[in-house]
C-alpha atoms as a PDB file:
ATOM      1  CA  UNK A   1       0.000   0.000   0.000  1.00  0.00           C
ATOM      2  CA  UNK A   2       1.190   3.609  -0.932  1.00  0.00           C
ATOM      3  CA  UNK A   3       1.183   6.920   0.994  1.00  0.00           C
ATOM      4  CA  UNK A   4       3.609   9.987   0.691  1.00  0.00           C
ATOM      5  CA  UNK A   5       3.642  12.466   3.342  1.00  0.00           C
ATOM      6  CA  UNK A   6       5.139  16.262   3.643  1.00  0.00           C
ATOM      7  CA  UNK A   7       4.784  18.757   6.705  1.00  0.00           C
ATOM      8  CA  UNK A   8       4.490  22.744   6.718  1.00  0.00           C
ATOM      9  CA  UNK A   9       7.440  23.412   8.539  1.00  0.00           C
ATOM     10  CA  UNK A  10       9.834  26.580   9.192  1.00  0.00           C
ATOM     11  CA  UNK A  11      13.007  26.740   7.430  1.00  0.00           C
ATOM     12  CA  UNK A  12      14.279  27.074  10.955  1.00  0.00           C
ATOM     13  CA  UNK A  13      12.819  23.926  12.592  1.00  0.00           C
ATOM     14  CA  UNK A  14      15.313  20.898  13.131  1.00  0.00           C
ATOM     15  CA  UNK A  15      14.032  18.453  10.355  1.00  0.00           C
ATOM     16  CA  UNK A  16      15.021  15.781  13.236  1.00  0.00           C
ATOM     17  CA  UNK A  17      12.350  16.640  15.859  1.00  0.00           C
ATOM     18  CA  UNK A  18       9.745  15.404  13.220  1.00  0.00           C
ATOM     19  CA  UNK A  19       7.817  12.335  13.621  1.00  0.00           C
ATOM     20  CA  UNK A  20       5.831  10.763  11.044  1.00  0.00           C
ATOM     21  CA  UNK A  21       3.034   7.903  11.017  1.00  0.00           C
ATOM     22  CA  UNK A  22       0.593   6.737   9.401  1.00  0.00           C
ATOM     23  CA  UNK A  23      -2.672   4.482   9.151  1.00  0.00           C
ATOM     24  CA  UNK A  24      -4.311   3.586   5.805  1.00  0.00           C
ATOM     25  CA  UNK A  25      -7.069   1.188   4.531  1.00  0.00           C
ATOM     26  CA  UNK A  26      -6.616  -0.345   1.289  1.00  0.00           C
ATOM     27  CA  UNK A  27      -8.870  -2.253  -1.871  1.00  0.00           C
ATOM     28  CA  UNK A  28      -7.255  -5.265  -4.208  1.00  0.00           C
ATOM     29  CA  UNK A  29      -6.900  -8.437  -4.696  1.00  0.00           C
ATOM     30  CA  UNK A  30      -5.258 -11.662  -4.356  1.00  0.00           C
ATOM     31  CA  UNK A  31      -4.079 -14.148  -7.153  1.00  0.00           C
ATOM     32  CA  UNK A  32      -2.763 -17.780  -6.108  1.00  0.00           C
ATOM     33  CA  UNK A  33      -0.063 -19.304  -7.890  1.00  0.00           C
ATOM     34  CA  UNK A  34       0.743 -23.005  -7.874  1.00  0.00           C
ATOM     35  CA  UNK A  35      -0.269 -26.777  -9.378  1.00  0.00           C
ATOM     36  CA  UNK A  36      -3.572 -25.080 -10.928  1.00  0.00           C
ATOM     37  CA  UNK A  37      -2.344 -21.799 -11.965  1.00  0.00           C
ATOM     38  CA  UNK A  38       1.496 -22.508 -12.656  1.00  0.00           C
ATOM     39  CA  UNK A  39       2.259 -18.741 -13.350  1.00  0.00           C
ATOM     40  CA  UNK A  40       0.227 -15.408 -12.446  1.00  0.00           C
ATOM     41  CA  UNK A  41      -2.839 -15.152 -13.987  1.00  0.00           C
ATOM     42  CA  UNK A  42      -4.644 -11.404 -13.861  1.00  0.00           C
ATOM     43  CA  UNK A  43      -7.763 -13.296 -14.735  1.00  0.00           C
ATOM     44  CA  UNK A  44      -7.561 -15.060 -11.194  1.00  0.00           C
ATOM     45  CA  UNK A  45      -7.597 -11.244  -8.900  1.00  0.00           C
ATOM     46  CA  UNK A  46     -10.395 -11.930  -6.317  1.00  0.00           C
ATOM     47  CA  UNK A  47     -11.941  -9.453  -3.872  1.00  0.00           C
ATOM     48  CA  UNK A  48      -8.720  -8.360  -1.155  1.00  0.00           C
ATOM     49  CA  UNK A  49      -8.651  -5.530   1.816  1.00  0.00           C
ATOM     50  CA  UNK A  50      -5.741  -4.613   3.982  1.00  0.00           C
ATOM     51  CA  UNK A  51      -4.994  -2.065   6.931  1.00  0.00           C
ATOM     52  CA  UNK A  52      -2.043  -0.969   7.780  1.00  0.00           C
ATOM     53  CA  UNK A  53       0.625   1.302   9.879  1.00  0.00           C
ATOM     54  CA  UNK A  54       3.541   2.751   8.730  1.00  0.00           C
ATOM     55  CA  UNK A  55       6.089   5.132  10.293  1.00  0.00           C
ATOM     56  CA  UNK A  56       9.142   6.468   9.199  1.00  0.00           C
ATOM     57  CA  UNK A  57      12.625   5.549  10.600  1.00  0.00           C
ATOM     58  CA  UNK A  58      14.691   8.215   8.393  1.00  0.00           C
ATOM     59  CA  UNK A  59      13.610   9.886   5.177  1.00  0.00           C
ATOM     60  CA  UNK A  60      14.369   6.790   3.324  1.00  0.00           C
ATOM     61  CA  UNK A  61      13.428   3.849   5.494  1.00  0.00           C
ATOM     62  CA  UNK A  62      10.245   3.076   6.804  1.00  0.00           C
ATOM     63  CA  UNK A  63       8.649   0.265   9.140  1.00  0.00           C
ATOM     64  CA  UNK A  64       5.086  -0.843   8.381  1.00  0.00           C
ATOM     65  CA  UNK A  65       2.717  -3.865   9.846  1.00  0.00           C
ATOM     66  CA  UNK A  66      -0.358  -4.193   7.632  1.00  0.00           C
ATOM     67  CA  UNK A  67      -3.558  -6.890   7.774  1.00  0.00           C
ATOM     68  CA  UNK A  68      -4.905  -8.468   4.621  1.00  0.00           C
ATOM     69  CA  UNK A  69      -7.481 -10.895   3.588  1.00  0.00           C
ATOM     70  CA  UNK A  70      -9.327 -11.966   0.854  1.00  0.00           C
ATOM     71  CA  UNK A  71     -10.106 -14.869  -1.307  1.00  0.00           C
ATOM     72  CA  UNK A  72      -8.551 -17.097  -3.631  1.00  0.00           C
ATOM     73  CA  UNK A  73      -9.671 -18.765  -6.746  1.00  0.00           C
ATOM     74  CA  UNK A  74      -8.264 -20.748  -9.437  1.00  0.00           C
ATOM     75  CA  UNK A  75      -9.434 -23.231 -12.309  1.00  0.00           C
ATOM     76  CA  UNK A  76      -7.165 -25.572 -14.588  1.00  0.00           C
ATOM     77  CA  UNK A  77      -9.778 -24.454 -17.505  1.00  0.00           C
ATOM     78  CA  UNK A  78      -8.452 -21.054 -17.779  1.00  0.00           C
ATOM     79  CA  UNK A  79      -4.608 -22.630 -17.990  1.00  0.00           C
ATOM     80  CA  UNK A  80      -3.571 -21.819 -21.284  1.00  0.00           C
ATOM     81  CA  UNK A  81      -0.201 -22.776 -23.179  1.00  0.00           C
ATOM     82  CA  UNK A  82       2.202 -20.154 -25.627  1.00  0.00           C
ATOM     83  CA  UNK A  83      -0.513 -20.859 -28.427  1.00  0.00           C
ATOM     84  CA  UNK A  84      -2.809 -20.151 -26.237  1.00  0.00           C
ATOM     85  CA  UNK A  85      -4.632 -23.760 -25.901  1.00  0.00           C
ATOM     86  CA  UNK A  86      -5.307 -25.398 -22.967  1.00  0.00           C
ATOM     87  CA  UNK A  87      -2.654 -27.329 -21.355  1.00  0.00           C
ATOM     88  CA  UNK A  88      -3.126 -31.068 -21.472  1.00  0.00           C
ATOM     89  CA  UNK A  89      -2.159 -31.618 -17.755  1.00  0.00           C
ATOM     90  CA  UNK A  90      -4.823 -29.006 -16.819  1.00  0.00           C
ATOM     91  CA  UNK A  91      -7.454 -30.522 -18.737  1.00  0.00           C
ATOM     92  CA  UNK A  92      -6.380 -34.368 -17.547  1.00  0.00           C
ATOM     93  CA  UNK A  93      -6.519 -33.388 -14.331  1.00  0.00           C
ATOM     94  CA  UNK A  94      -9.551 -30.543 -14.502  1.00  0.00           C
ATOM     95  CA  UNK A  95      -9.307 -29.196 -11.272  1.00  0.00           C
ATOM     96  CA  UNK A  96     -10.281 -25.894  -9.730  1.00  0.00           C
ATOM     97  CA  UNK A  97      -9.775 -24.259  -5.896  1.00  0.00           C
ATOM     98  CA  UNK A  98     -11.519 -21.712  -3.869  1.00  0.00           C
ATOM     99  CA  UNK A  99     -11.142 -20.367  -0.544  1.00  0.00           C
ATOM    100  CA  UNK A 100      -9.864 -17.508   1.716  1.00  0.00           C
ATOM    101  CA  UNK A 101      -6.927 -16.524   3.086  1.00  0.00           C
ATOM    102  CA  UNK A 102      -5.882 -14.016   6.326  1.00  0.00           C
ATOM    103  CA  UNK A 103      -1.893 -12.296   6.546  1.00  0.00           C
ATOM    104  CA  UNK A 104      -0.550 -10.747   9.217  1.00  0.00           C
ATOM    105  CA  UNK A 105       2.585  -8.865   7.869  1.00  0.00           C
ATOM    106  CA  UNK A 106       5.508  -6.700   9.289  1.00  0.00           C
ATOM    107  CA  UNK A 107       8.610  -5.175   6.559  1.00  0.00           C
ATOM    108  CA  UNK A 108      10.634  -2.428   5.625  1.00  0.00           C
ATOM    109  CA  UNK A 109       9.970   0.463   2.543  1.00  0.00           C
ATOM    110  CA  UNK A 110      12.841   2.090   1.289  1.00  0.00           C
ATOM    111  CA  UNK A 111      11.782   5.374  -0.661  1.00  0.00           C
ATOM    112  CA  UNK A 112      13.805   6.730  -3.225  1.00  0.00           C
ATOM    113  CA  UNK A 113      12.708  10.282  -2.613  1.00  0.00           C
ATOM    114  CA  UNK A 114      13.170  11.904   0.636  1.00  0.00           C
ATOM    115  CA  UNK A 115      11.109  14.887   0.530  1.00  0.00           C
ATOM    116  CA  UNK A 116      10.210  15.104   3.898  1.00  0.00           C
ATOM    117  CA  UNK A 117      12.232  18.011   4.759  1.00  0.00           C
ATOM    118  CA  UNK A 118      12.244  19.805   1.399  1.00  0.00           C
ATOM    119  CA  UNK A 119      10.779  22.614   0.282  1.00  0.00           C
ATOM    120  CA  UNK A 120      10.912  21.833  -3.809  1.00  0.00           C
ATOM    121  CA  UNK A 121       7.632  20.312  -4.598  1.00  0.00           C
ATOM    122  CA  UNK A 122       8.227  16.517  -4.786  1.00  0.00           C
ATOM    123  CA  UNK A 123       5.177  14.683  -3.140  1.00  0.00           C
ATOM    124  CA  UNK A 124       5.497  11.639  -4.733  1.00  0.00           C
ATOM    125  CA  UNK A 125       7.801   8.872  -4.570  1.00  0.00           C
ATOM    126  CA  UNK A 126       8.611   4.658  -6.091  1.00  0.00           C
ATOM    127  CA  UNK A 127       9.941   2.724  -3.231  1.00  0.00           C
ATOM    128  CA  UNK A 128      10.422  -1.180  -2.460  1.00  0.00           C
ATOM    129  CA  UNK A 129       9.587  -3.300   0.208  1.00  0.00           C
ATOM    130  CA  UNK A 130      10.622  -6.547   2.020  1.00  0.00           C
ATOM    131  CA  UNK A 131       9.100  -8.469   5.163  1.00  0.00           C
ATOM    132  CA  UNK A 132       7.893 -11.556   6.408  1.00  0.00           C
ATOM    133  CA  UNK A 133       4.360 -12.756   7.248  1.00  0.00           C
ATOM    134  CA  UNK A 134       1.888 -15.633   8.668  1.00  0.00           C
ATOM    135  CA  UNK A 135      -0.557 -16.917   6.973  1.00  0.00           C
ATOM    136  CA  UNK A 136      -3.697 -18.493   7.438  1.00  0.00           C
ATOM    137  CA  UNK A 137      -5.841 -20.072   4.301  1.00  0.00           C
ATOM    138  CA  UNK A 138      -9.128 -22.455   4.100  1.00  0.00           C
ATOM    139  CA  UNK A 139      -9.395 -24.048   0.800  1.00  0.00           C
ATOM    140  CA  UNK A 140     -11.598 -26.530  -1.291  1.00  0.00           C
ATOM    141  CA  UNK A 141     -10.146 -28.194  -4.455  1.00  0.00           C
ATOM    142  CA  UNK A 142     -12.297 -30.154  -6.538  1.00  0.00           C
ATOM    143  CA  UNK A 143     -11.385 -32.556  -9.810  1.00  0.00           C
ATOM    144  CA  UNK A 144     -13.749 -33.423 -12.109  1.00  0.00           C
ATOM    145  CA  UNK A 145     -11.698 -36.356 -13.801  1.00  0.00           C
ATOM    146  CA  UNK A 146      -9.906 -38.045  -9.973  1.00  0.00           C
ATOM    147  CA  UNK A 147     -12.369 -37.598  -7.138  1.00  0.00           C
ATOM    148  CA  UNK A 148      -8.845 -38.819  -4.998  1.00  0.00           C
ATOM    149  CA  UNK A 149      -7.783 -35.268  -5.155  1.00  0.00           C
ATOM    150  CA  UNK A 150     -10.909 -33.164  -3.471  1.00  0.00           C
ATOM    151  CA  UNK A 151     -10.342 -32.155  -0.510  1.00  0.00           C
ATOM    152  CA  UNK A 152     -11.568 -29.123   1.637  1.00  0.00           C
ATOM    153  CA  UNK A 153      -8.812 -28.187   4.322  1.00  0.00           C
ATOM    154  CA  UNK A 154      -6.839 -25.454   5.587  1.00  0.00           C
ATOM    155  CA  UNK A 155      -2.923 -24.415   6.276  1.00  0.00           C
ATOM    156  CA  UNK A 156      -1.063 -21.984   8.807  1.00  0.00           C
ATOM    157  CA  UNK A 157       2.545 -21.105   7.623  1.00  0.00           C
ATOM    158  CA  UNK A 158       4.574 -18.333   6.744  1.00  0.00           C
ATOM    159  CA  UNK A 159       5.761 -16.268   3.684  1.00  0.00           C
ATOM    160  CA  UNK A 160       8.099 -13.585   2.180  1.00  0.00           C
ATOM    161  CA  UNK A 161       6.338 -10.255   0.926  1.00  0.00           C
ATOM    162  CA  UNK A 162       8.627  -8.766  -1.657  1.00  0.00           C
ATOM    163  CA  UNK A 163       7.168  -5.883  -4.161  1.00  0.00           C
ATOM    164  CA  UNK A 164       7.251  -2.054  -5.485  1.00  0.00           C
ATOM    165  CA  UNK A 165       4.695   0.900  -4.978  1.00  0.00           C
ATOM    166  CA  UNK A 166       4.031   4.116  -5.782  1.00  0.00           C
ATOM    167  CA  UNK A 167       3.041   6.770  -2.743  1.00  0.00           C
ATOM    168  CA  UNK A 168       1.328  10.145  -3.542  1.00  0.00           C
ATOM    169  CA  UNK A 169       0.783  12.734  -1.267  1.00  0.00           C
ATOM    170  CA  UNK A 170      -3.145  14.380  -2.329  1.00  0.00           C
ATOM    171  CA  UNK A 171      -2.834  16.985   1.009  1.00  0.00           C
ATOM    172  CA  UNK A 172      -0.713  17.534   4.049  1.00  0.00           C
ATOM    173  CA  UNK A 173      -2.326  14.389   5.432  1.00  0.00           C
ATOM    174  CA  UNK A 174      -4.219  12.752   2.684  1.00  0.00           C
ATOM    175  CA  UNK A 175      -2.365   9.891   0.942  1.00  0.00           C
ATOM    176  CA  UNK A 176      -2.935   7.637  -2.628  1.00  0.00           C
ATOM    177  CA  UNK A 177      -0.488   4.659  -2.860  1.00  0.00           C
ATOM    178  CA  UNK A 178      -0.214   1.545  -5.734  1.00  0.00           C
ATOM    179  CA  UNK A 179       1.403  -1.401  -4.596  1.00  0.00           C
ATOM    180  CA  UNK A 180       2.084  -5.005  -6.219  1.00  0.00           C
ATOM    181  CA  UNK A 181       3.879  -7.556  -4.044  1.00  0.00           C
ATOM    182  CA  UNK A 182       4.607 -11.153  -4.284  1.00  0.00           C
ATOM    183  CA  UNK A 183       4.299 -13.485  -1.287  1.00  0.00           C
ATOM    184  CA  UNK A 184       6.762 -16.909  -1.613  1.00  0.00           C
ATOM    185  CA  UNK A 185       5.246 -19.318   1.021  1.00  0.00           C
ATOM    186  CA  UNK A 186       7.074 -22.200   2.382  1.00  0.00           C
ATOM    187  CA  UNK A 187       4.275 -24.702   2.001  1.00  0.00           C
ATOM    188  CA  UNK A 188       2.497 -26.303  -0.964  1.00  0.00           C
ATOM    189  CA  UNK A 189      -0.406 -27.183   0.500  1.00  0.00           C
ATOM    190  CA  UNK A 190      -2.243 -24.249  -0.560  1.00  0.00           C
ATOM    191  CA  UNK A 191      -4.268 -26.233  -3.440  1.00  0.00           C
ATOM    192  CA  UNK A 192      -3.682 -29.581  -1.378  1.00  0.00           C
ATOM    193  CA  UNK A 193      -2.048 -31.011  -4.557  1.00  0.00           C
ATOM    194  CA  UNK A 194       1.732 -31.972  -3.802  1.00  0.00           C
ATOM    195  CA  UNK A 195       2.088 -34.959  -5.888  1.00  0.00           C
ATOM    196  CA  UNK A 196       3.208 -37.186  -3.292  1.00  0.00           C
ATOM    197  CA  UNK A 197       0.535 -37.369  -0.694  1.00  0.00           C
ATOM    198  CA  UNK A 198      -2.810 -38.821  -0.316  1.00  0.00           C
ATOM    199  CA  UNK A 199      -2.280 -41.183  -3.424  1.00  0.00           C
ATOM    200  CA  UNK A 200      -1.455 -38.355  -5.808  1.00  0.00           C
ATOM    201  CA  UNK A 201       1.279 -38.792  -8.448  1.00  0.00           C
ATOM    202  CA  UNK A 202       4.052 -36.541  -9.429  1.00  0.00           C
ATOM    203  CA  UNK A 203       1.528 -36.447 -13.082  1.00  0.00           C
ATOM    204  CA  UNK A 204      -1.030 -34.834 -11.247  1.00  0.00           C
ATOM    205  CA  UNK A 205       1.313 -31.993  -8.816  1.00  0.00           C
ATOM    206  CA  UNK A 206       4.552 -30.986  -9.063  1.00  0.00           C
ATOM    207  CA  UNK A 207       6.456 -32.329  -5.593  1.00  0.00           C
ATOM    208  CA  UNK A 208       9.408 -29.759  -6.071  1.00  0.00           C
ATOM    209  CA  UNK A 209       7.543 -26.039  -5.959  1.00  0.00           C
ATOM    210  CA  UNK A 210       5.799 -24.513  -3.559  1.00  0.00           C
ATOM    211  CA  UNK A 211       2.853 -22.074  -3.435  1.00  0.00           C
ATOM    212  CA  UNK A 212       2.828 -18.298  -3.591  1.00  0.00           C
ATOM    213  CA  UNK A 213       0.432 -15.466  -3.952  1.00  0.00           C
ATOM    214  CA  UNK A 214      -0.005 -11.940  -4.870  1.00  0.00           C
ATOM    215  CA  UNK A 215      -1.213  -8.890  -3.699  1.00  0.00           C
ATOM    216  CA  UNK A 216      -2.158  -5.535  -5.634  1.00  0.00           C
ATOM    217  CA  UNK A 217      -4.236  -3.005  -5.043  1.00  0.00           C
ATOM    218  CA  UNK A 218      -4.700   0.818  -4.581  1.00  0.00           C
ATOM    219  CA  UNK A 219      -4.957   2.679  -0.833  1.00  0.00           C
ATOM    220  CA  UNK A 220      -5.896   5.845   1.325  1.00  0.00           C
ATOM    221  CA  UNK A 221      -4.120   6.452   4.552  1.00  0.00           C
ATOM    222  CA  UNK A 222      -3.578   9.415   6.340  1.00  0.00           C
ATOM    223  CA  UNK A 223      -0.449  10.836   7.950  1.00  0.00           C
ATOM    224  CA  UNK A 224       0.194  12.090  11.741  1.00  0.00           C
ATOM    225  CA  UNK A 225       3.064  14.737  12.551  1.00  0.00           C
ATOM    226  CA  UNK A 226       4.811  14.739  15.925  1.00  0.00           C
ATOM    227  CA  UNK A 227       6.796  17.415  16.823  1.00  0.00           C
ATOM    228  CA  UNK A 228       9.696  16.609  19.473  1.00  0.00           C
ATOM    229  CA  UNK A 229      10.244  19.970  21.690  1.00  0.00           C
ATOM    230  CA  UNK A 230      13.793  20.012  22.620  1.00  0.00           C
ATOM    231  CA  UNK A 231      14.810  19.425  25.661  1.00  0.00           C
ATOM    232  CA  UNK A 232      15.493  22.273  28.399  1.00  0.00           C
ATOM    233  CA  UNK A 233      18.477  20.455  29.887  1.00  0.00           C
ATOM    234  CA  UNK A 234      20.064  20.859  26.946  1.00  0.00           C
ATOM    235  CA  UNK A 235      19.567  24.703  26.332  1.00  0.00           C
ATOM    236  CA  UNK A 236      20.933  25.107  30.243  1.00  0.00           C
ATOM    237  CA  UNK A 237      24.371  22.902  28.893  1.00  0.00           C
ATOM    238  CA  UNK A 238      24.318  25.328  26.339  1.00  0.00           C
ATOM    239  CA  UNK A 239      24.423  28.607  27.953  1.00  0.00           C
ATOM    240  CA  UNK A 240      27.054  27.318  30.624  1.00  0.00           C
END
């Protein structure tokens, strides 16, 4: 999720005794990648929302924690090849997944602007971001064509958010921010096909990847300035 931020402040105020934070909602979705959708499909984007908190370290870095959820959906009929026919795998197996999933996330942004303390009129700025989350998803997967594979269950594990973003600054507080972000998990039991469990076959699931998914979407936060008076002991130090 995006959000730029500036302040109002005198040319002779200490940029340093500046705080910023922030709180933000944001709309998307999710796409699942794995046995039934073996790279990202657009097609597969369902429903998403996340909140989330950031607040900046220096000009650069900032911290953020942010809560998503949404749901996840996938069918090995919409699997197409470079020629743009189905896959034969996809339409042996005929397969398709739906369910939900709930992240709890915590990372680091680095911006590439730092207009925090400027007074040029940059208000926008690209940055990347890193972290690492939990994970909890409830999922169905149904085959048409090997009844072996249904199953309805669900899976608590963790992943690695990794992605860019845009942040805009609309006002002094108001924020607009674009963000798309993969998520590598360290499970494949998002889809409950492996291809070595429960009588599956490495034909059916592929027993050396594991799942990810995706988040992208568009947010509104709103920033919150804290200015740090200084400190009277150290005007008294001064004047000695």
């Amino acid at each position: 999720m995006g959000s730029v931020f500036f302040a109002h402040t005198a040319k002779a105020q200490n940029p340093g005794a500046q705080t910023t934070s922030e709180i933000g909602l944001g709309l998307g979705g999710l796409v699942y990648k794995g046995e039934l959708a073996p790279h990202y499909q657009f097609r597969n984007n369902r429903p998403a929302l996340t909140a989330f908190y950031r607040r900046d370290l220096t000009g650069a870095v900032t911290v953020r924690g942010a809560l998503t959820g949404g749901m996840l959906r996938a069918d090995d009929r919409n699997v197409r090849g470079l020629n743009g026919n189905p896959l034969p795998l996809a339409v042996y197996r005929d397969a398709h997944l739906k369910g939900g999933l709930l992240e709890l996330s915590g990372g680091i942004e680095y911006n590439f602007f730092d207009f925090h303390t400027r007074e040029d009129k940059v208000h926008f700025t690209p940055y990347v971001f890193i972290g690492v989350a939990g994970f909890y998803a409830n999922t169905e997967v149904k085959s048409n064509n090997f009844p072996s594979l249904d199953r309805k269950g669900s899976v608590l594990s963790l992943a690695v958010p990794v992605g860019v973003g845009f942040k805009y600054a609309l006002s002094t507080h108001w924020n607009l921010g674009l963000e798309v972000g993969a998520r590598k998990t360290f499970t494949d039991d998002l889809d409950h096909i492996d291809g070595k469990t429960r009588g599956q076959t490495d034909v059916l699931g592929n027993p050396h990847t594991q799942d990810w998914y995706f988040y992208n979407g568009v947010s509104v936060s709103y920033t919150f300035y804290k200015l740090h008076c200084p400190d009277k002991r150290d005007d008294k130090a001064r004047k000695k």
